[in-house]
Protein backbone atom coordinates (compact mmCIF):
# COMPACT_ATOMS: atom_id res chain seq x y z
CA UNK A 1 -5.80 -14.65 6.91
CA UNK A 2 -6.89 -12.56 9.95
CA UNK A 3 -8.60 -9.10 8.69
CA UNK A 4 -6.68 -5.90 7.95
CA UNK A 5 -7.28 -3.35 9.83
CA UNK A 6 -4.93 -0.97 10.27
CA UNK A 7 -5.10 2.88 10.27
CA UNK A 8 -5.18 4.67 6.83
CA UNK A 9 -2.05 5.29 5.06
CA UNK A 10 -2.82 8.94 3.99
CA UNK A 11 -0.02 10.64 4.68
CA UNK A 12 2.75 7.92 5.43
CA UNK A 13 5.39 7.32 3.62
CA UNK A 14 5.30 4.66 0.94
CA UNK A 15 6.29 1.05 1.49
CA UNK A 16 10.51 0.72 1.36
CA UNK A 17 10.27 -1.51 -1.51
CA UNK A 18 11.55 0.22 -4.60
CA UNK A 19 9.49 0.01 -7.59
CA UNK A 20 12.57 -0.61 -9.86
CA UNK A 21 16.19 -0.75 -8.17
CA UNK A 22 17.67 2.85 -8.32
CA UNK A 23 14.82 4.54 -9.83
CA UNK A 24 12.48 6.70 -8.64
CA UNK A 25 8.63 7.45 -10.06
CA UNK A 26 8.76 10.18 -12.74
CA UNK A 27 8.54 13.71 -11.33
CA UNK A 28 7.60 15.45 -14.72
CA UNK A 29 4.75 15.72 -16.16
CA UNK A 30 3.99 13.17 -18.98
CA UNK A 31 3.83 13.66 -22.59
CA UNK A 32 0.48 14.08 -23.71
CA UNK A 33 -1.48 11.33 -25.70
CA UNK A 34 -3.84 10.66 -27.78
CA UNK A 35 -6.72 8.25 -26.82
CA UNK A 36 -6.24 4.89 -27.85
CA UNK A 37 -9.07 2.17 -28.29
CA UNK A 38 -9.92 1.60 -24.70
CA UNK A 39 -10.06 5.40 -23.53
CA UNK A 40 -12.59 6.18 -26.57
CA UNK A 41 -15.85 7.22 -25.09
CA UNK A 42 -18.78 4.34 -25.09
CA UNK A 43 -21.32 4.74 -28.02
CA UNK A 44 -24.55 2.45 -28.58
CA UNK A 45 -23.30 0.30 -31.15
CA UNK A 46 -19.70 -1.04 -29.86
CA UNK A 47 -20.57 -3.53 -27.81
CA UNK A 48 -18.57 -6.26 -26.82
CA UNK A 49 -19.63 -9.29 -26.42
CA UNK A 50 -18.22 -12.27 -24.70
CA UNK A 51 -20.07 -15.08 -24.87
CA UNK A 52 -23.23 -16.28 -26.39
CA UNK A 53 -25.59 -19.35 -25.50
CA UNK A 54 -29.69 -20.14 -25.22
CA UNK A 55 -29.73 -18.73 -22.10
CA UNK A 56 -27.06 -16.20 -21.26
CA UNK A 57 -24.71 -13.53 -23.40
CA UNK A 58 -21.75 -12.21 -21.17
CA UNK A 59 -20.47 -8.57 -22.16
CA UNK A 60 -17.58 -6.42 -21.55
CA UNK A 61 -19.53 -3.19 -20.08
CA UNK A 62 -17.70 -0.29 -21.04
CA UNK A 63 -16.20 2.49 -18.64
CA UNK A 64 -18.26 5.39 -19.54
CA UNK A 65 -21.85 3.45 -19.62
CA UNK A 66 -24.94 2.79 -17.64
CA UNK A 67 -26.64 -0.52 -17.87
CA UNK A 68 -29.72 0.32 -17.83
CA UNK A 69 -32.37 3.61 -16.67
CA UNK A 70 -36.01 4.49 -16.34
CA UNK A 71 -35.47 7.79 -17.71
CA UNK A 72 -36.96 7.79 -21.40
CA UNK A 73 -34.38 10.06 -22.52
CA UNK A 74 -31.33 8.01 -21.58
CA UNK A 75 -30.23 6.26 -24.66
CA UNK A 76 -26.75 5.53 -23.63
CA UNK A 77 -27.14 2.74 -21.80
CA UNK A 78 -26.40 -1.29 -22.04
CA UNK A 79 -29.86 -1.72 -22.28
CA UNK A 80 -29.81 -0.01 -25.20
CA UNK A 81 -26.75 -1.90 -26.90
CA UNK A 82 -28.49 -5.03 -26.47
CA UNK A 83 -31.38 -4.14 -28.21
CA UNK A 84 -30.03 -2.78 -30.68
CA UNK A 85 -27.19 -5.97 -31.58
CA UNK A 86 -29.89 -8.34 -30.32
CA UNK A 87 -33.55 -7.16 -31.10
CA UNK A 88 -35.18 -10.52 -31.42
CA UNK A 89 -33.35 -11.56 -28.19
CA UNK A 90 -35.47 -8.72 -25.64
CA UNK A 91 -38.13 -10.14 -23.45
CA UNK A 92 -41.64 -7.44 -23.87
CA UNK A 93 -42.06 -8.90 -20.69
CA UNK A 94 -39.55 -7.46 -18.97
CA UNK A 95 -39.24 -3.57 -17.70
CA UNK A 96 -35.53 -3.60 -19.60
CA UNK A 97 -35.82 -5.85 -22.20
CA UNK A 98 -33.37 -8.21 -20.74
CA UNK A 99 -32.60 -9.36 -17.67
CA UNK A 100 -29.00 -8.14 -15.88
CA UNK A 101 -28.12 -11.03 -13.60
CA UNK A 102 -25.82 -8.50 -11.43
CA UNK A 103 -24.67 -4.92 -11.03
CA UNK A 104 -21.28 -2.68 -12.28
CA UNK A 105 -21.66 0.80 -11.19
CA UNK A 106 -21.60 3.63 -14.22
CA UNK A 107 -17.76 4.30 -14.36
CA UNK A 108 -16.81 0.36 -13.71
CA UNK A 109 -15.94 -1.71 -16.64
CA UNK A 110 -16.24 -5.61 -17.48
CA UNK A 111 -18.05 -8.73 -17.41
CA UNK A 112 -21.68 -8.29 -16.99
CA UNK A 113 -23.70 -11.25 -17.25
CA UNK A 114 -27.18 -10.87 -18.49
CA UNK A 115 -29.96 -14.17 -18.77
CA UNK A 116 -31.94 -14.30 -21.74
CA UNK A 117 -34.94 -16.26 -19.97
CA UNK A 118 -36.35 -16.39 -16.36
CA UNK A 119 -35.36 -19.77 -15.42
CA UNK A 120 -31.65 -18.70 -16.41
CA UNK A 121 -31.89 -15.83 -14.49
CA UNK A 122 -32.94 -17.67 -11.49
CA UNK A 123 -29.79 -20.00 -11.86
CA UNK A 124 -27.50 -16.84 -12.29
CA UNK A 125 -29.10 -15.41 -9.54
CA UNK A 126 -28.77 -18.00 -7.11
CA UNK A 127 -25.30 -18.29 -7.19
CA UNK A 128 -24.98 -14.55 -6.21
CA UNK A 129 -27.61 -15.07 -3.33
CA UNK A 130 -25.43 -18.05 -2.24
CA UNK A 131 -22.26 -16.48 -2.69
CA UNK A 132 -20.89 -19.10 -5.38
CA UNK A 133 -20.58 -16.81 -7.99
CA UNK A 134 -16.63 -15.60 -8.13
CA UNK A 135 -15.63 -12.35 -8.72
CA UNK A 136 -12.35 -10.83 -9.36
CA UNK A 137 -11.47 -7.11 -10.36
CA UNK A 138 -8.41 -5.39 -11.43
CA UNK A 139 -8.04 -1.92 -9.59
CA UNK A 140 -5.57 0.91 -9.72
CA UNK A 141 -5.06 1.91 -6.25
CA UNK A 142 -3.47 5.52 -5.23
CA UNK A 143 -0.12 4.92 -3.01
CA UNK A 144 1.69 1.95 -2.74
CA UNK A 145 0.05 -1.03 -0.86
CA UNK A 146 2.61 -2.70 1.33
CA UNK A 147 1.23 -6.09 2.25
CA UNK A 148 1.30 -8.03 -0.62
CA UNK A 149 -1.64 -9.55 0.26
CA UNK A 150 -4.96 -9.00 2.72
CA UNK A 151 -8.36 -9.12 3.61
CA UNK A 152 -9.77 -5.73 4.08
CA UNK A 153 -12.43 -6.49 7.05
CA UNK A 154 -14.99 -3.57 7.23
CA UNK A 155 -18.56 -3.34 7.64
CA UNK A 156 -20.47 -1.25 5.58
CA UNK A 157 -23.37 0.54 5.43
CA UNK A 158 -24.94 3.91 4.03
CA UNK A 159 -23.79 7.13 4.63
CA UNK A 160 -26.38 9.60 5.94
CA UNK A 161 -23.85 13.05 6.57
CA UNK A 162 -25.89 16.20 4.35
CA UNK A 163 -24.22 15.93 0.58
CA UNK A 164 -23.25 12.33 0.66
CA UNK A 165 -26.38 10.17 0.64
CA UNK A 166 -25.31 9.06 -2.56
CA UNK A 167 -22.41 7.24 -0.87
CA UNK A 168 -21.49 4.27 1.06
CA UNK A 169 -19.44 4.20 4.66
CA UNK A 170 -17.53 2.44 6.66
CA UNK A 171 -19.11 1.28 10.30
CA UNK A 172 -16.63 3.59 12.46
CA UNK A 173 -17.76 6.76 10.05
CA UNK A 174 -19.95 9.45 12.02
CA UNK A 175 -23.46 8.81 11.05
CA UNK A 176 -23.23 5.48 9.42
CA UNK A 177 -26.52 3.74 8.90
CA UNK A 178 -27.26 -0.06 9.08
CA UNK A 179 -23.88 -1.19 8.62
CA UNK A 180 -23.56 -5.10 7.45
CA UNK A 181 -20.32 -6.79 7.56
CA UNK A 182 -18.31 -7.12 4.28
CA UNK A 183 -15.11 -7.90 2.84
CA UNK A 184 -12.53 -7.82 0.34
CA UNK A 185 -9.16 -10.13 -0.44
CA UNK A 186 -6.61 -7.68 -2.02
CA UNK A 187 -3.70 -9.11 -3.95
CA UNK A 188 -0.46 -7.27 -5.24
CA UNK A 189 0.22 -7.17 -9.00
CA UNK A 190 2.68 -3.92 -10.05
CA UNK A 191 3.99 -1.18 -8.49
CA UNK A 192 4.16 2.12 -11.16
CA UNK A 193 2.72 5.32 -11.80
CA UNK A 194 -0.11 6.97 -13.19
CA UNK A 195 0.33 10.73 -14.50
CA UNK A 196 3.85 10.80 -12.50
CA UNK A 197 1.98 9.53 -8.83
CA UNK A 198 2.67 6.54 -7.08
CA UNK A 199 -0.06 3.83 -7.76
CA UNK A 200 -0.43 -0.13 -6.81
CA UNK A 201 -2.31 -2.15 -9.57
CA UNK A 202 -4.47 -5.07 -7.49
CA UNK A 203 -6.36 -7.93 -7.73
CA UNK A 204 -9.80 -7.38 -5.80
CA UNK A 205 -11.99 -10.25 -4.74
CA UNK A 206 -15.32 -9.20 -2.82
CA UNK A 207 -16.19 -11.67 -0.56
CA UNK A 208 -19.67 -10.17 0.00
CA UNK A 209 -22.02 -8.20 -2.41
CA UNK A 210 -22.10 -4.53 -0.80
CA UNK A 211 -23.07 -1.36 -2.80
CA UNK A 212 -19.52 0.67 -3.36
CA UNK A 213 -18.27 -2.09 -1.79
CA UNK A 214 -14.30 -2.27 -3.26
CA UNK A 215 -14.22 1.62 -3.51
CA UNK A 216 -15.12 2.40 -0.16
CA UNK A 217 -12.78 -0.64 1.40
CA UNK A 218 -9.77 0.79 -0.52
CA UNK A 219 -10.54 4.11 0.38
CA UNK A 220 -11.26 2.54 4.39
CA UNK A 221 -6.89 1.46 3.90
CA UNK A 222 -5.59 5.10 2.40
CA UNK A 223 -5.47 3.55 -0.91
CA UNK A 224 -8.49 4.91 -3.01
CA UNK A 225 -9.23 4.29 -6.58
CA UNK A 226 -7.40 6.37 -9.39
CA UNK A 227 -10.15 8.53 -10.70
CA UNK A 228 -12.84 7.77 -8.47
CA UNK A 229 -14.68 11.01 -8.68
CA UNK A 230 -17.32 10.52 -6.03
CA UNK A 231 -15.38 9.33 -2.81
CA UNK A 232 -12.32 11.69 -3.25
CA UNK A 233 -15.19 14.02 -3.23
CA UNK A 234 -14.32 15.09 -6.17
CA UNK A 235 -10.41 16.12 -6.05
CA UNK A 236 -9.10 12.78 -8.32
CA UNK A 237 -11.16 14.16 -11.68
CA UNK A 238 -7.33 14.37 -13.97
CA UNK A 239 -7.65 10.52 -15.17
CA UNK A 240 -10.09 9.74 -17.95
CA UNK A 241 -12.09 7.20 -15.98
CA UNK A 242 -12.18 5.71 -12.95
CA UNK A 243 -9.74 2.72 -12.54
CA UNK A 244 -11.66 -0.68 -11.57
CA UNK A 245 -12.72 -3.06 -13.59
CA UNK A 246 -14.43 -6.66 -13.55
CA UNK A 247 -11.70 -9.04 -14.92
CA UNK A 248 -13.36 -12.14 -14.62
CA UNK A 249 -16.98 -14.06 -13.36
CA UNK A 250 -17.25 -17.44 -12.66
CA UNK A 251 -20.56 -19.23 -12.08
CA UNK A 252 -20.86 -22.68 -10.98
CA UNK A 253 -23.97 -23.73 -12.86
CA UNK A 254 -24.67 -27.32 -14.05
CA UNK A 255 -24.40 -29.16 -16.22
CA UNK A 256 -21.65 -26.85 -17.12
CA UNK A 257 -19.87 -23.99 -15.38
CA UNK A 258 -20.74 -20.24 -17.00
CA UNK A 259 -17.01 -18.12 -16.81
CA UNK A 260 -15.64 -15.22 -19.01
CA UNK A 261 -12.70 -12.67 -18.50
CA UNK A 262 -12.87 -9.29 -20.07
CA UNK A 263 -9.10 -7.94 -21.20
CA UNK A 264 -7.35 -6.00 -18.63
CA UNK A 265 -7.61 -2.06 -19.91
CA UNK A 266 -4.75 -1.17 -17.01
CA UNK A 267 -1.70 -1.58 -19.48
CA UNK A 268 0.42 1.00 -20.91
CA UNK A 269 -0.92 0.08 -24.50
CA UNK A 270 -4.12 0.88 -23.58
CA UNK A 271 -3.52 3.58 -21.43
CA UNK A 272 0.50 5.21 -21.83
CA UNK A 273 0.10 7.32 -18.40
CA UNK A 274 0.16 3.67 -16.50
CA UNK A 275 3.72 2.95 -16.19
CA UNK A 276 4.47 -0.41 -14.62
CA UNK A 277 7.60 -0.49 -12.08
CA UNK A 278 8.14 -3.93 -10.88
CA UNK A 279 5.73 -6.69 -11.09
CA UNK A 280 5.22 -9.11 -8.34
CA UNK A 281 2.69 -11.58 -10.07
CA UNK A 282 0.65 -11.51 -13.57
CA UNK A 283 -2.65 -11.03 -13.76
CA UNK A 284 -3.50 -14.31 -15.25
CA UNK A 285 -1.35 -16.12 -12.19
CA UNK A 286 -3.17 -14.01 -9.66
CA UNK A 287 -6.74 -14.82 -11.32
CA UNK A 288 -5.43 -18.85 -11.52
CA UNK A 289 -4.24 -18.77 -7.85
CA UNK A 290 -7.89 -17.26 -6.90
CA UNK A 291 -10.08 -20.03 -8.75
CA UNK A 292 -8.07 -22.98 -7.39
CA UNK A 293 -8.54 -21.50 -4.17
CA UNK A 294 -12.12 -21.30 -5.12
CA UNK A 295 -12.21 -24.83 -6.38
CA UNK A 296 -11.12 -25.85 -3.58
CA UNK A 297 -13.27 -24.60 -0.69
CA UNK A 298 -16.05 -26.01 -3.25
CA UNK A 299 -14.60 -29.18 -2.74
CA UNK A 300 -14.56 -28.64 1.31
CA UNK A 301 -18.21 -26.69 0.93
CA UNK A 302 -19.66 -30.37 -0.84
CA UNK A 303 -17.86 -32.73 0.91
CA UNK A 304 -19.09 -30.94 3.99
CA UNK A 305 -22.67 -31.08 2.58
CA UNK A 306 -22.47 -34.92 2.02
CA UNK A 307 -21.32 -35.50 5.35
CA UNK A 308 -24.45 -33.45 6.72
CA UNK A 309 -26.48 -35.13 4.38
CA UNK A 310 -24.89 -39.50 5.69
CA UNK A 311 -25.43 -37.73 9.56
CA UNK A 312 -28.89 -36.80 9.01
CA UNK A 313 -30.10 -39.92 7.13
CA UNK A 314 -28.05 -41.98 9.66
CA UNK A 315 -29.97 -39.85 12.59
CA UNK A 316 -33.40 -40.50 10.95
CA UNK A 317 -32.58 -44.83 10.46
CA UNK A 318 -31.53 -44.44 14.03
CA UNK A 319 -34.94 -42.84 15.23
CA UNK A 320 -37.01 -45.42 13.11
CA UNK A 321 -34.85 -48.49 15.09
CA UNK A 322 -35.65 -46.90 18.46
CA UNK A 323 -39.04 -46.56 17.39
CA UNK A 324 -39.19 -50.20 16.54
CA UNK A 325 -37.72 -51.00 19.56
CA UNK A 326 -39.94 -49.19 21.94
CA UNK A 327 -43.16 -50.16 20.34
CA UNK A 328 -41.85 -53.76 20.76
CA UNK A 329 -41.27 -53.32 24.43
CA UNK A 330 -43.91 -51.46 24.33
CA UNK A 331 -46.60 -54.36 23.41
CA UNK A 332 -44.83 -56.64 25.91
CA UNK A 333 -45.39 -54.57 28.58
CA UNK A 334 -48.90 -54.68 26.99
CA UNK A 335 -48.93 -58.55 26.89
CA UNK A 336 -47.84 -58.70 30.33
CA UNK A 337 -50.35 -56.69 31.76
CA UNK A 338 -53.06 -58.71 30.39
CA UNK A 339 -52.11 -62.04 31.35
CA UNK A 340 -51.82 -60.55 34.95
CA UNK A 341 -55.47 -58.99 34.62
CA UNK A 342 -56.77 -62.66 32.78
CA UNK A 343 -55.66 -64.22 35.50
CA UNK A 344 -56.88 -62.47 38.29
């Protein structure tokens, strides 16, 4: 798919698809709620867990968390759950106790895979470094996203403007500093609402491991987060969190592959101000469509390695017949050269 890049949609009217035939998003305010399970505050003793083995426990991180901090006085913190669930589990040779395989910022929710010994986390780590590990996220995006599909193709890198070192960029952004290249494959899900506004609910695959990396590419395309604080700069602070959230992780260790999917909080059970138009795919199709696609390249990516492998083992036997073959012709150029000098 060649890389999206048109100009930001702030501003333009939204895509000519209708939501639901005949009806328009909700122009009223909504009715207010109370908070149901998944828009309770985090507290140190509700974690969820995953799954559990020897060498790894995979959690659902919670929305309004940090996974771990220096600070002595920060309690609230994934670190902390652990230690608290699983005390005889912490490593006293480790700075955290345990050892987080990978990153979520604060206000992202989901899978977070953490090793419980240094040889697992080296495995874990290894297929981030390589970029085997898949990752999906759910997202509620502001606007309506009109290509059902696309690959959001921008380089990022940090943002040095006065009041927003803190924050990531986009290459073609005024002062933006070592920019690396990066990107995202966005999928369609729902059109709806959120709080009466138009909003697209997506499937977000990062193709590449950058800080900020989905928030600042949606925000690159017009189409920010709902409730992303920091790169609205501080105007989306209505919703109750910040809408992203890691749906699924897939590792490709052997003997056996490590994967877990946290539940999607984006539903109006969980959260009544979401109000799903039309659908275009499920979640669990989209996430199925994504790891066959996944399976696949792996299939291309191995059968690609074996082939390197036969070429260079046939390239090696072929340099040890030459060299046969030369040192032959070699010693009867040798031979020759004596009988001529024996004889004279």
């Amino acid at each position: 798919m060649e890389p999206f890049s048109v100009e930001p949609t702030i501003g333009v009217e939204p895509p000519s698809v209708e939501p639901t035939i005949g009806v328009e998003p909700p122009s009223v305010e909504p009715p207010s709620v109370e908070p149901t399970i998944g828009m309770e505050p985090a507290s140190v003793d509700n974690l969820s867990v995953l799954y559990q083995s020897s060498d790894y426990i995979l959690v659902d991180k919670h929305w309004d968390i940090r996974i771990d901090s220096k600070m002595w006085y920060e309690k609230h913190t994934v670190q902390r759950q652990l230690g608290l669930r699983f005390p005889d589990l912490a490593d006293p040779g480790t700075y955290y106790g345990f050892r987080f395989c990978h990153q979520l910022d604060y206000s992202t929710s989901g899978v977070l895979c953490v090793a419980l010994n240094k040889a697992a986390a080296g495995r874990a780590y290894s297929c981030f470094k390589d970029r085997r590990a898949t990752k999906a996220y759910l997202a509620l995006l502001r606007g309506w996203v009109e290509p059902e599909t696309m690959t959001l193709d921008f380089p990022i890198g940090k943002n040095t403007a006065e009041g927003r070192t803190h924050m990531m960029c986009v290459q073609s952004t005024e002062g933006c500093e070592n920019p690396k290249p990066c990107q995202t494959q966005l999928t369609v899900l729902e059109y709806g609402s959120y709080d009466g506004g138009p909003v697209t609910k997506v499937l977000l695959q990062p193709l590449t491991g950058r800080t900020h990396q989905l928030r600042v590419h949606c925000d690159a395309v017009g189409h920010p987060i709902v409730g992303d604080y920091t790169y609205s700069l501080g105007a989306d602070s209505a919703p109750y969190r910040m809408m992203l959230h890691a749906h699924l992780l897939h590792l490709p260790l052997e003997p056996r592959p490590l994967q877990a999917t946290a539940p999607d909080p984006f539903t109006t059970h969980t959260d009544p101000r979401w109000c799903p138009q039309r659908s275009l795919r499920t979640v669990e199709g989209a996430v199925e469509t994504l790891l066959q696609r996944r399976a696949e390249m792996g299939r291309r990516e191995q059968e690609e390695k074996k082939k390197q492998v036969d070429e260079e083992k046939e390239r090696r036997k072929r340099g040890r017949r030459e060299g046969r073959e030369e040192s032959e012709e070699q010693r009867r150029t040798c031979q020759e050269w004596l009988s001529e000098w024996a004889e004279d």
